[in-house]
Protein backbone atom coordinates (compact mmCIF):
# COMPACT_ATOMS: atom_id res chain seq x y z
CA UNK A 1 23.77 2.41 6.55
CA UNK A 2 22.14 -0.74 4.88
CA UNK A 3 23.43 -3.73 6.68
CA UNK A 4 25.76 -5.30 3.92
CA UNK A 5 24.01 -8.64 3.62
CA UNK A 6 20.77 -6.98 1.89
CA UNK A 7 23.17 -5.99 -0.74
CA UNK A 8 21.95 -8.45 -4.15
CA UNK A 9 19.65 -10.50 -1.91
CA UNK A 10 16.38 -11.16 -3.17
CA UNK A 11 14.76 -10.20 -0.13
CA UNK A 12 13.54 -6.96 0.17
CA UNK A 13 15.68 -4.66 3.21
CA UNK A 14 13.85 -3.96 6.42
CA UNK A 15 12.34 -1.24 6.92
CA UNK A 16 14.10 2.05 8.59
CA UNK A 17 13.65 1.39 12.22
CA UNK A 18 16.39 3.52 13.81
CA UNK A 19 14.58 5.55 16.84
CA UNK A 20 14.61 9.37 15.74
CA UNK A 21 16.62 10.35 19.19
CA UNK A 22 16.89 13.80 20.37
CA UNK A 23 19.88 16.73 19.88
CA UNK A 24 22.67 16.22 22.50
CA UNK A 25 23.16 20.12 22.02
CA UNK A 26 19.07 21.37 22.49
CA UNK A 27 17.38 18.42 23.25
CA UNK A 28 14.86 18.72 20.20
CA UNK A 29 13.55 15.84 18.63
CA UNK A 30 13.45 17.20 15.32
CA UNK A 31 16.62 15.06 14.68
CA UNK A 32 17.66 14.55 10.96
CA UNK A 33 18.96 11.27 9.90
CA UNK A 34 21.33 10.70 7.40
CA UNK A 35 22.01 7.41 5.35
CA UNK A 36 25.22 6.98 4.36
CA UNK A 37 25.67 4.60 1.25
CA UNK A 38 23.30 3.21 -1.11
CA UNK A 39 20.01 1.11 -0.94
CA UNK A 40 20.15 -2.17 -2.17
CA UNK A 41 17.32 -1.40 -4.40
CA UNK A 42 16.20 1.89 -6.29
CA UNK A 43 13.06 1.60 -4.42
CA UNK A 44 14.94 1.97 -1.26
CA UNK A 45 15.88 4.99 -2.45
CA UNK A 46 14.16 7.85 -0.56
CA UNK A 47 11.88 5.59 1.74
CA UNK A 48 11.33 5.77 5.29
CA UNK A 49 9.98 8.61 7.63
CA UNK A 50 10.62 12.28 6.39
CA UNK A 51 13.29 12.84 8.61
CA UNK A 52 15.93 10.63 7.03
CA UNK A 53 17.88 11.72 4.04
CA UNK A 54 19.79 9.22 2.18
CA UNK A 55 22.51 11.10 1.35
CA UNK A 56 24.45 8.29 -1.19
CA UNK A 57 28.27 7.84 -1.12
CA UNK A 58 29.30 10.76 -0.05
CA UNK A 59 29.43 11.30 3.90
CA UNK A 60 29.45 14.69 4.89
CA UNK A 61 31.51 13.81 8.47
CA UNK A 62 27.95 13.13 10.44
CA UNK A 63 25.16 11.15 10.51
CA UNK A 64 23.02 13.35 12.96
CA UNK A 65 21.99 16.76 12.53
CA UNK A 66 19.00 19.06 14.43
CA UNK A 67 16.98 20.79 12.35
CA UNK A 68 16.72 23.51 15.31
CA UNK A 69 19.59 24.35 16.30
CA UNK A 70 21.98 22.86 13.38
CA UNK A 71 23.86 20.99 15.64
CA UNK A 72 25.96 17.75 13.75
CA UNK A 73 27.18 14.38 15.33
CA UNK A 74 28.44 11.58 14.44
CA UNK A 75 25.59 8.91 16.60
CA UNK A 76 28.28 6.22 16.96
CA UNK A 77 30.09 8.39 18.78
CA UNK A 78 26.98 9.50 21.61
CA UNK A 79 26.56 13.30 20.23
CA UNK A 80 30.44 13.97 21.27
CA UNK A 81 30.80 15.64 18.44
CA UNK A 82 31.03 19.51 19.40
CA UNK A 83 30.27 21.31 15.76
């Protein structure tokens, strides 16, 4: 998620930097982030590398998944997440 204080600031947000990780299930790095929440800015929207999807307000119960093996997880919670 944005960090709160980019919220109506002039400044423009940083740029995704979250390392992509690796599936605690597989071990493939073809780890899918997903953004919870919205950008501060419509250009926000969307941008980043190709394997984040900003998925709005709605939070589907994980912020992780593989795109190999379909394994979800939460990443706050170190992959404990047995889905």
């Amino acid at each position: 998620m944005l960090p709160p204080d980019q919220w109506g600031s002039d400044e423009p947000a940083p740029p995704y930097d979250v390392p992509r990780g690796t599936c605690p299930r597989c071990g493939s790095d073809q780890v899918v982030h997903l953004v919870i929440g919205m950008p501060a800015s419509p250009e926000e929207f969307g941008s980043g590398p190709d394997w984040v999807s900003w998925v709005g307000c709605i939070h589907p119960g994980f912020d992780r998944s593989c795109a190999d093996c379909g394994h979800t997880w939460d990443a706050r919670l170190d992959g404990a997440n047995d889905e």
